[in-house]
PDB file of N, CA and C in Angstrom:
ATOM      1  N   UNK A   1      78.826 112.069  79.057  1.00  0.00           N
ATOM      2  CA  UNK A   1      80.184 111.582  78.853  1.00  0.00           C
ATOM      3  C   UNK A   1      80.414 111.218  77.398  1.00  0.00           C
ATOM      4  N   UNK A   2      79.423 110.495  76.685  1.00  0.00           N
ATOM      5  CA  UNK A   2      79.514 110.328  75.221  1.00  0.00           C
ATOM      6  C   UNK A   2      79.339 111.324  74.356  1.00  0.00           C
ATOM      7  N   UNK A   3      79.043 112.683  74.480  1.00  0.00           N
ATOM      8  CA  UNK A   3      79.158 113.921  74.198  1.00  0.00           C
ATOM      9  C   UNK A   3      80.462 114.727  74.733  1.00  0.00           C
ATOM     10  N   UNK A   4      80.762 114.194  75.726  1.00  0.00           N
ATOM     11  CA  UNK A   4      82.622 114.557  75.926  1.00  0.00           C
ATOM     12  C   UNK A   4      83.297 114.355  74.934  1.00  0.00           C
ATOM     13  N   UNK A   5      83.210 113.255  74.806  1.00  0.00           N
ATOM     14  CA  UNK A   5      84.132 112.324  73.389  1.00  0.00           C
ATOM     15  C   UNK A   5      84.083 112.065  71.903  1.00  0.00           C
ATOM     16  N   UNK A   6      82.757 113.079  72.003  1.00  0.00           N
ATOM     17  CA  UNK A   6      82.465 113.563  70.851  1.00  0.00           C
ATOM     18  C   UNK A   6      81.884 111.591  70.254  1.00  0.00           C
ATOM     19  N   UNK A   7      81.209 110.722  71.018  1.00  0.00           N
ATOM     20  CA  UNK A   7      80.826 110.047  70.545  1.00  0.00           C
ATOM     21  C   UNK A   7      79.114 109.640  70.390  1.00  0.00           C
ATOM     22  N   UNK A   8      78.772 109.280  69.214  1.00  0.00           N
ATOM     23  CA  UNK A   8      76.964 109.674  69.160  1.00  0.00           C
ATOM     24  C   UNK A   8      76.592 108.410  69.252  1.00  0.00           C
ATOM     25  N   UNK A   9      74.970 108.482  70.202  1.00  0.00           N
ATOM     26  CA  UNK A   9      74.958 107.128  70.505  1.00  0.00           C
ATOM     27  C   UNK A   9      73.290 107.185  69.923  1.00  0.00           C
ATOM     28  N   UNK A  10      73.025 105.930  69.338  1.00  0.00           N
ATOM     29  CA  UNK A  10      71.854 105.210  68.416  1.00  0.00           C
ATOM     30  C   UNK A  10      70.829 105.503  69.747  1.00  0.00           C
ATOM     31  N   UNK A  11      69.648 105.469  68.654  1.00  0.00           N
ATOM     32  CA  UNK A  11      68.554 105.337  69.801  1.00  0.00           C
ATOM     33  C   UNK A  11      68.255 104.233  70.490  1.00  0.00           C
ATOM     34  N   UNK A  12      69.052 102.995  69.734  1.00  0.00           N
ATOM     35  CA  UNK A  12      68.936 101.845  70.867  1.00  0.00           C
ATOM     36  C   UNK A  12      69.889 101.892  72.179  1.00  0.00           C
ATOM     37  N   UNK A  13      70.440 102.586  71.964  1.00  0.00           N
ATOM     38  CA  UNK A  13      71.747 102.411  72.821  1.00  0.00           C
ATOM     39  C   UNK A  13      71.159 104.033  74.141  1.00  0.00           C
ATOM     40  N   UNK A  14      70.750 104.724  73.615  1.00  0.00           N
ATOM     41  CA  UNK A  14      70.233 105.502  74.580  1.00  0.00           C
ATOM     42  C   UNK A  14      68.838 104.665  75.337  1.00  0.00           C
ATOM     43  N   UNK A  15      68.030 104.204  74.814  1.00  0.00           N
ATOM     44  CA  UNK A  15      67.034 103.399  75.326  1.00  0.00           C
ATOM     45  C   UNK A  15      67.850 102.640  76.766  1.00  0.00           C
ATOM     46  N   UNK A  16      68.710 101.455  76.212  1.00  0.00           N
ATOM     47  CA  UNK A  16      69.957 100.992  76.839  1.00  0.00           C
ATOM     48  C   UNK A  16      69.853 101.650  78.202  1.00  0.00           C
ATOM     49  N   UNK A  17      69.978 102.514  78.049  1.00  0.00           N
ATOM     50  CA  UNK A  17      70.848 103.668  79.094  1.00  0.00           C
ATOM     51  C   UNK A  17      69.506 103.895  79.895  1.00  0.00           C
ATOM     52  N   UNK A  18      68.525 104.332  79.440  1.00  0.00           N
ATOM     53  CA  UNK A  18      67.559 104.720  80.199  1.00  0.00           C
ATOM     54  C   UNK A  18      67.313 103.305  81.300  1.00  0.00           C
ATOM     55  N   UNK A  19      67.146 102.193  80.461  1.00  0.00           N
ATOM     56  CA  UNK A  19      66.518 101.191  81.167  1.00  0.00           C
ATOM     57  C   UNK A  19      67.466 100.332  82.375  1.00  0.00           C
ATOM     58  N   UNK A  20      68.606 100.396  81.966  1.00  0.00           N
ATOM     59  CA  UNK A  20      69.808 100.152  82.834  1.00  0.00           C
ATOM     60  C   UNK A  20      69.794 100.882  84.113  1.00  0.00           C
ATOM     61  N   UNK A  21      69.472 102.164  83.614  1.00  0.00           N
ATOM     62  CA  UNK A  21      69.527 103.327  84.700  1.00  0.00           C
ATOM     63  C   UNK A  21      68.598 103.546  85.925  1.00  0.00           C
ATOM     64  N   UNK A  22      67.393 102.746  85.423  1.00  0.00           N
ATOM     65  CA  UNK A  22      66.294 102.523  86.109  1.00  0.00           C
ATOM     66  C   UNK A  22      66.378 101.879  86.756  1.00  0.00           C
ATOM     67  N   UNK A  23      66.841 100.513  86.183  1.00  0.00           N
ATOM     68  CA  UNK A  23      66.811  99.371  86.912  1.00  0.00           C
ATOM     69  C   UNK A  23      68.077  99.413  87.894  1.00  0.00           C
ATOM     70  N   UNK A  24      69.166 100.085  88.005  1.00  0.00           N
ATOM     71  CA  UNK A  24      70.469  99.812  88.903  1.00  0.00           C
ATOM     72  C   UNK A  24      69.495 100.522  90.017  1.00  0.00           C
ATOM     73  N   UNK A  25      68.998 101.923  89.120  1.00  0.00           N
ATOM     74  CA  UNK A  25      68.600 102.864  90.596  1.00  0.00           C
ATOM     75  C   UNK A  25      67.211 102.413  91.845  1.00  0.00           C
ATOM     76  N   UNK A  26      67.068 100.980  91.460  1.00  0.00           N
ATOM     77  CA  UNK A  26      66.344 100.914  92.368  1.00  0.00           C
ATOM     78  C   UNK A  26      67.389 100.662  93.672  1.00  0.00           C
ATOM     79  N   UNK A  27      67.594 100.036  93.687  1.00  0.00           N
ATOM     80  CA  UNK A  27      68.410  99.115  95.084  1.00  0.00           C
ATOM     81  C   UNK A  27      69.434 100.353  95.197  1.00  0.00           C
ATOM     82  N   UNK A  28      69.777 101.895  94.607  1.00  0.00           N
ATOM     83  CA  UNK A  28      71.009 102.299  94.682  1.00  0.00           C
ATOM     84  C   UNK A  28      71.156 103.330  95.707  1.00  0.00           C
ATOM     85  N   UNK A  29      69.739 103.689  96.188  1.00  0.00           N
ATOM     86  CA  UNK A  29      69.588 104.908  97.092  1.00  0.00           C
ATOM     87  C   UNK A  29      69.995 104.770  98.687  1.00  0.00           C
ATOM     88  N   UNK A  30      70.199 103.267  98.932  1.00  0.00           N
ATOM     89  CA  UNK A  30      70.492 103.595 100.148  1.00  0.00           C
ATOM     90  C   UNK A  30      72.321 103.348 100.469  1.00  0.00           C
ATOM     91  N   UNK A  31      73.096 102.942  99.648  1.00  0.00           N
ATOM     92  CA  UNK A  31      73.990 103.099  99.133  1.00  0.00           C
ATOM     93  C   UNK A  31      75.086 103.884  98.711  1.00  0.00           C
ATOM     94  N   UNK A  32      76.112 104.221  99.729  1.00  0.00           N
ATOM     95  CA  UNK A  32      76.657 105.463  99.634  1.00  0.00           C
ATOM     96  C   UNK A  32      77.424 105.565  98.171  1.00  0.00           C
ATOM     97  N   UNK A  33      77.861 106.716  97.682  1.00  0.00           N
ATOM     98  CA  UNK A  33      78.615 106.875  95.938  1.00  0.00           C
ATOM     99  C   UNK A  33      77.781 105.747  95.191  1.00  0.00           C
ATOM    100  N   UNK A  34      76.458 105.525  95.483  1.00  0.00           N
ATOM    101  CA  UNK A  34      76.004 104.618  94.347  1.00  0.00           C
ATOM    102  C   UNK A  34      75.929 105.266  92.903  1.00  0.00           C
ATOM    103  N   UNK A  35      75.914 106.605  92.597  1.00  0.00           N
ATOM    104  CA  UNK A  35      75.807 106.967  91.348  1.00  0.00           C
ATOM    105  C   UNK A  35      77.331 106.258  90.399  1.00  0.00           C
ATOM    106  N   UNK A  36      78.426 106.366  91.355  1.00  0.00           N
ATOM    107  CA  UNK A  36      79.538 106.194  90.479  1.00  0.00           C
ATOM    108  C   UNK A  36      79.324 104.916  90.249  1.00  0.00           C
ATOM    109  N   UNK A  37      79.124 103.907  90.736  1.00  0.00           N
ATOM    110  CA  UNK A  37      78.817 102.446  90.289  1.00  0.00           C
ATOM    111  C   UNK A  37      77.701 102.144  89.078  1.00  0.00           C
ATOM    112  N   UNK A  38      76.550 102.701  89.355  1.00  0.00           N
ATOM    113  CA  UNK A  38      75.396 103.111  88.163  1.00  0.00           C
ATOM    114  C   UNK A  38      76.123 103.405  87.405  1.00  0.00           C
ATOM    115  N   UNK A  39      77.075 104.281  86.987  1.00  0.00           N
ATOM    116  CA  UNK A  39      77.554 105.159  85.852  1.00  0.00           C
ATOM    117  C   UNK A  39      78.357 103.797  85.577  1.00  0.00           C
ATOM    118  N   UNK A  40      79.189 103.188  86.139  1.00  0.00           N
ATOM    119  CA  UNK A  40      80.170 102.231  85.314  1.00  0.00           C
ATOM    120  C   UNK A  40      79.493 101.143  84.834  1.00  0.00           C
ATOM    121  N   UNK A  41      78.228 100.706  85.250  1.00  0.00           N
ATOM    122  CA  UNK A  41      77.721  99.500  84.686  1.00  0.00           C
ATOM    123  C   UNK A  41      76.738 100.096  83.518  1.00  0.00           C
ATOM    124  N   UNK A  42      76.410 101.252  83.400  1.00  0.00           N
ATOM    125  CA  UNK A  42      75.398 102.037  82.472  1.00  0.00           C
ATOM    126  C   UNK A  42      76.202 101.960  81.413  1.00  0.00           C
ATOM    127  N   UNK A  43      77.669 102.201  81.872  1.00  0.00           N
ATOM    128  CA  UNK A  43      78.583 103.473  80.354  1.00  0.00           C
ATOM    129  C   UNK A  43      78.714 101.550  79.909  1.00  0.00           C
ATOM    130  N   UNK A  44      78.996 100.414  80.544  1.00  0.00           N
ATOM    131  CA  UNK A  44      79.334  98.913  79.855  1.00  0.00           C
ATOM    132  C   UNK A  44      78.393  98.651  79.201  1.00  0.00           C
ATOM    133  N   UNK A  45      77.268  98.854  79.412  1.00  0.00           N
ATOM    134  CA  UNK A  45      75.737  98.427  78.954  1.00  0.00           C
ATOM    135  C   UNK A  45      75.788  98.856  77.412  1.00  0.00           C
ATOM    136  N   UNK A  46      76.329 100.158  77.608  1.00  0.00           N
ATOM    137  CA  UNK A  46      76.526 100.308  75.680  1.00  0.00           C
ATOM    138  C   UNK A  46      77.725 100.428  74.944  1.00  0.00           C
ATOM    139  N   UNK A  47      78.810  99.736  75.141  1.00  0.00           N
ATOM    140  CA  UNK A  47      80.130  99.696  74.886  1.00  0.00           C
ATOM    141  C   UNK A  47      81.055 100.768  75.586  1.00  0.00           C
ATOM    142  N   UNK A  48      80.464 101.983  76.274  1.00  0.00           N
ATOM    143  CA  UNK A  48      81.345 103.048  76.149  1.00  0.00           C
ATOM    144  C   UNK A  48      82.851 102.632  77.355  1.00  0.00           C
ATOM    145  N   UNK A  49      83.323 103.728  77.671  1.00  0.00           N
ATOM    146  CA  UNK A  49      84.435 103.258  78.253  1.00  0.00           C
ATOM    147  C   UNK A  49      84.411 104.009  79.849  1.00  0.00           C
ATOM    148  N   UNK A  50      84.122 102.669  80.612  1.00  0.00           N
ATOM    149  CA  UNK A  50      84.155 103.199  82.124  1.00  0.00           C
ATOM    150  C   UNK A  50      85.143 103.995  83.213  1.00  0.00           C
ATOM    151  N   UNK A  51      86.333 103.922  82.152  1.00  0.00           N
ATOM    152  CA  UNK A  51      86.968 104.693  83.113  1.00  0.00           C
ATOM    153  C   UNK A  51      86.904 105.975  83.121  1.00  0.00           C
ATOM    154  N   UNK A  52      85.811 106.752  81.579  1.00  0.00           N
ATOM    155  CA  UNK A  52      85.272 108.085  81.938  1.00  0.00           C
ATOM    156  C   UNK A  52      84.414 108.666  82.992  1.00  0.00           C
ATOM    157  N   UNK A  53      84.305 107.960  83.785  1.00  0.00           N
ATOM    158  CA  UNK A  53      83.807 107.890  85.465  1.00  0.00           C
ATOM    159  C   UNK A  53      84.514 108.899  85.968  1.00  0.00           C
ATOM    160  N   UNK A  54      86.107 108.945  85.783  1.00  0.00           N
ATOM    161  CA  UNK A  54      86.657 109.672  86.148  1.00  0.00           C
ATOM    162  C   UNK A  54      86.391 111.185  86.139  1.00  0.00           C
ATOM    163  N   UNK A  55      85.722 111.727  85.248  1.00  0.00           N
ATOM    164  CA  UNK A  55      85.890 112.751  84.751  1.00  0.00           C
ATOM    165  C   UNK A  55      85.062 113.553  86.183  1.00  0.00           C
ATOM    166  N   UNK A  56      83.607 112.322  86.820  1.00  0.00           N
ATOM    167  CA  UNK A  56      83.046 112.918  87.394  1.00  0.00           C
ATOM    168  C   UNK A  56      83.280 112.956  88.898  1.00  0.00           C
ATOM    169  N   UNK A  57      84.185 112.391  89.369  1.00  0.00           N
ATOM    170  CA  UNK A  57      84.950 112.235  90.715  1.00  0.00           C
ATOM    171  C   UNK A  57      84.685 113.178  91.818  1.00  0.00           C
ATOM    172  N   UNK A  58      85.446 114.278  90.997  1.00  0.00           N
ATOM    173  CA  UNK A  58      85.783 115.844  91.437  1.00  0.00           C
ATOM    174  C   UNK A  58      84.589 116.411  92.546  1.00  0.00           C
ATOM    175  N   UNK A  59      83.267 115.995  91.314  1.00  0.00           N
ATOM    176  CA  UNK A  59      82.158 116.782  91.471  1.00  0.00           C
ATOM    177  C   UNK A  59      81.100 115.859  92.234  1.00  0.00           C
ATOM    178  N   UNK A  60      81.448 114.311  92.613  1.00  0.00           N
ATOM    179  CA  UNK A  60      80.046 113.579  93.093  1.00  0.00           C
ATOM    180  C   UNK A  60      80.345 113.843  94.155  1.00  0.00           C
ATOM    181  N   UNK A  61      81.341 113.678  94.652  1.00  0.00           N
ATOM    182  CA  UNK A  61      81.317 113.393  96.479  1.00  0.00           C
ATOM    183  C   UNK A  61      79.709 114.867  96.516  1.00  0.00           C
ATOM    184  N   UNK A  62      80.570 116.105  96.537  1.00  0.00           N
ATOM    185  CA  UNK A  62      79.033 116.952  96.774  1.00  0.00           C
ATOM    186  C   UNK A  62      77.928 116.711  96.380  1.00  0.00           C
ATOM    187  N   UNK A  63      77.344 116.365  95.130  1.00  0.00           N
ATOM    188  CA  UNK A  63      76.517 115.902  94.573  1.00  0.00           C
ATOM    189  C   UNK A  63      75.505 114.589  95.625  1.00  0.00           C
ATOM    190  N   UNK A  64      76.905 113.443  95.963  1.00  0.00           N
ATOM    191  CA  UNK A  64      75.690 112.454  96.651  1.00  0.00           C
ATOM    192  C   UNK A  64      75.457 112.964  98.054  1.00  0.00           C
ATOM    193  N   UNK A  65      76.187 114.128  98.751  1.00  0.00           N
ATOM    194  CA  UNK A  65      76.066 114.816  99.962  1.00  0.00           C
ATOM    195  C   UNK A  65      74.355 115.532  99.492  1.00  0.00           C
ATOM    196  N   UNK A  66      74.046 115.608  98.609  1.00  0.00           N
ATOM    197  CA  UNK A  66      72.496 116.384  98.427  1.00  0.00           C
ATOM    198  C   UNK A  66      71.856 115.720  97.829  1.00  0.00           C
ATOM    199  N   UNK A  67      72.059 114.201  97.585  1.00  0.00           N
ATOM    200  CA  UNK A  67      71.009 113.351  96.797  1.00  0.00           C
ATOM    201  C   UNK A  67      70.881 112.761  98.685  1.00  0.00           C
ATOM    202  N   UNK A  68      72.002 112.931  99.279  1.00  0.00           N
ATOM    203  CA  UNK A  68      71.647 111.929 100.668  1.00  0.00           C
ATOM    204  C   UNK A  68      70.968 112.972 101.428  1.00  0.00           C
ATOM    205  N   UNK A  69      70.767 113.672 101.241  1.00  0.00           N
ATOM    206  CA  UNK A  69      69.771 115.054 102.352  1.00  0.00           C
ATOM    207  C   UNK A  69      69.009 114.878 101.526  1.00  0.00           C
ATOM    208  N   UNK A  70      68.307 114.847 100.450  1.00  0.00           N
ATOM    209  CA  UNK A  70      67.242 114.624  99.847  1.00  0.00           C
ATOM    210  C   UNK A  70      66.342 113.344 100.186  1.00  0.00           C
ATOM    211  N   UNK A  71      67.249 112.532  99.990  1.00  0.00           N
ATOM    212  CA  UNK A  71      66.354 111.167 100.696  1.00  0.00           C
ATOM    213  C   UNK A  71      66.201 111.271 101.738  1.00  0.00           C
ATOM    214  N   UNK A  72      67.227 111.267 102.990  1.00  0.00           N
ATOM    215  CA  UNK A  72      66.868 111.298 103.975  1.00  0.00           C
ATOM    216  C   UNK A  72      65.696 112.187 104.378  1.00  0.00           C
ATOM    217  N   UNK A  73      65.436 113.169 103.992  1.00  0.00           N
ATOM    218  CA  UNK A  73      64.340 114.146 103.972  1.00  0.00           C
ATOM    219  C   UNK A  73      62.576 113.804 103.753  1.00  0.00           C
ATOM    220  N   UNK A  74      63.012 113.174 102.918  1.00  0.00           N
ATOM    221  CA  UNK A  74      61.966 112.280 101.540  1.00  0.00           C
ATOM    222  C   UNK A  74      61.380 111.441 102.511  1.00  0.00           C
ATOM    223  N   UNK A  75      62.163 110.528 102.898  1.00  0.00           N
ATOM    224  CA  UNK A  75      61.881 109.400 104.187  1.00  0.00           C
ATOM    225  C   UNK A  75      61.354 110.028 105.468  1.00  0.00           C
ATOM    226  N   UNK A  76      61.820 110.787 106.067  1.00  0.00           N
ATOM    227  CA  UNK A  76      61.458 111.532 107.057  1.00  0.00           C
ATOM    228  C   UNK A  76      60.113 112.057 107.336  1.00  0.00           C
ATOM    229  N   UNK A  77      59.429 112.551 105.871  1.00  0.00           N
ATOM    230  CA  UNK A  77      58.775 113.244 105.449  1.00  0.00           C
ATOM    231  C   UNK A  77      57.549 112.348 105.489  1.00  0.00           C
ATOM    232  N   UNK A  78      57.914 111.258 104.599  1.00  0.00           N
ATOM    233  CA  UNK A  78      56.791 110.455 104.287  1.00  0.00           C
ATOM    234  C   UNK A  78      55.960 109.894 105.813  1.00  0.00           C
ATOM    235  N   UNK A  79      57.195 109.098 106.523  1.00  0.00           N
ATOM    236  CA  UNK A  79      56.992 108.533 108.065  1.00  0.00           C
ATOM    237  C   UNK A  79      56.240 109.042 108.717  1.00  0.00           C
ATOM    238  N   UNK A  80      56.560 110.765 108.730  1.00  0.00           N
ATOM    239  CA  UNK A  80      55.748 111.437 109.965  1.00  0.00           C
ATOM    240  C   UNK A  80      54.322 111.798 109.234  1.00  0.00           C
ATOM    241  N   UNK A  81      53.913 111.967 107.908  1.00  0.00           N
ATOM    242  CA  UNK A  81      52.778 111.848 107.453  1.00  0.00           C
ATOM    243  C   UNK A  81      51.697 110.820 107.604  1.00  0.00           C
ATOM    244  N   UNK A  82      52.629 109.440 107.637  1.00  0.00           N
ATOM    245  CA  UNK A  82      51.873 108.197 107.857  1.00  0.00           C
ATOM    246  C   UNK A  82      51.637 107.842 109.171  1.00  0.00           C
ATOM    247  N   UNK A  83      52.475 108.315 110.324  1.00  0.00           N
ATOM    248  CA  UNK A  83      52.443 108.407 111.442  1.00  0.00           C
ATOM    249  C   UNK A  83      50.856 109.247 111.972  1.00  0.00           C
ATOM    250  N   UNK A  84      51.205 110.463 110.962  1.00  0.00           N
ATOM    251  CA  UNK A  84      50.625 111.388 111.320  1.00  0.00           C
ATOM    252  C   UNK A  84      48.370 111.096 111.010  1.00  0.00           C
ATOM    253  N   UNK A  85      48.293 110.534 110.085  1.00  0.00           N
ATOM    254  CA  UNK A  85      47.475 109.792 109.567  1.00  0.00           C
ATOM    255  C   UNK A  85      46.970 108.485 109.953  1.00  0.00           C
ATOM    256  N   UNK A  86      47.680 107.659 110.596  1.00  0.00           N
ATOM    257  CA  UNK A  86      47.131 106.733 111.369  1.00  0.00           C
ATOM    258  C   UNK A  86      46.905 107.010 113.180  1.00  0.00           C
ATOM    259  N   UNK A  87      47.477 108.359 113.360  1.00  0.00           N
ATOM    260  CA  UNK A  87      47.019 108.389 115.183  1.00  0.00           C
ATOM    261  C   UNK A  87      47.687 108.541 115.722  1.00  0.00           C
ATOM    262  N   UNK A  88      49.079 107.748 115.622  1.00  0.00           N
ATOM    263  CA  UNK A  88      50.240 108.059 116.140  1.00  0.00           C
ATOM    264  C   UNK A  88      51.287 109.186 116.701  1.00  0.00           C
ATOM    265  N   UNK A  89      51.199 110.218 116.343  1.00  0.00           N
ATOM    266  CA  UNK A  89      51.704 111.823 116.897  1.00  0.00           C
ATOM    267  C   UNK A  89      50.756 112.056 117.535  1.00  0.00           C
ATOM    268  N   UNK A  90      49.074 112.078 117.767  1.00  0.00           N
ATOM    269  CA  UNK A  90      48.012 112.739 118.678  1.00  0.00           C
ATOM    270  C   UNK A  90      48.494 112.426 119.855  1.00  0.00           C
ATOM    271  N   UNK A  91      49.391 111.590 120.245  1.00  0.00           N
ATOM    272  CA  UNK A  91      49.533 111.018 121.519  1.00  0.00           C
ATOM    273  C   UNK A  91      50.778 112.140 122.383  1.00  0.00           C
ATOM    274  N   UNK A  92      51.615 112.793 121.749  1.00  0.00           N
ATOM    275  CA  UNK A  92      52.624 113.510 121.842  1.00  0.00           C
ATOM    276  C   UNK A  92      51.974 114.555 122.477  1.00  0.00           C
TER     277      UNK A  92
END
């Protein structure tokens, strides 16, 4: 988005971004449109301007439709491994 606007951002201010980004995305996955919320407290974190959120509207709804089949997947995945590893499915 700061490359939309043709605006260049310091290496502190990308750091910023990384660490913000990290830290929202823990708690953000189970959370439906959590990216658009990440993005507005990320773009404040270094002055920029949140209502360029907008730009990405169009395109998240699909986007969190395949970050949410991804997790859900992810989770799924892991369960029946650990299931699968402690004994639990032999019984099936």
């Amino acid at each position: 988005l700061a490359q939309l606007h043709m605006v260049d951002l310091t290496f502190t201010q990308q750091l910023v971004i990384v660490l913000t980004a990290t830290l929202a995305s823990i708690g953000a996955a189970a959370t439906p449109s959590a990216g658009l919320v990440m993005m507005i407290i990320v773009l404040q974190s270094v002055g920029l301007n949140p209502a360029w959120v907008a730009i990405i509207f169009p395109v998240d709804r699909i986007l969190d439709m395949c970050r949410t089949v991804v997790n859900v997947t992810g989770d799924a995945t892991v369960s029946t491994l650990i299931a699968k590893s402690e004994g639990e499915l032999s019984k099936y």
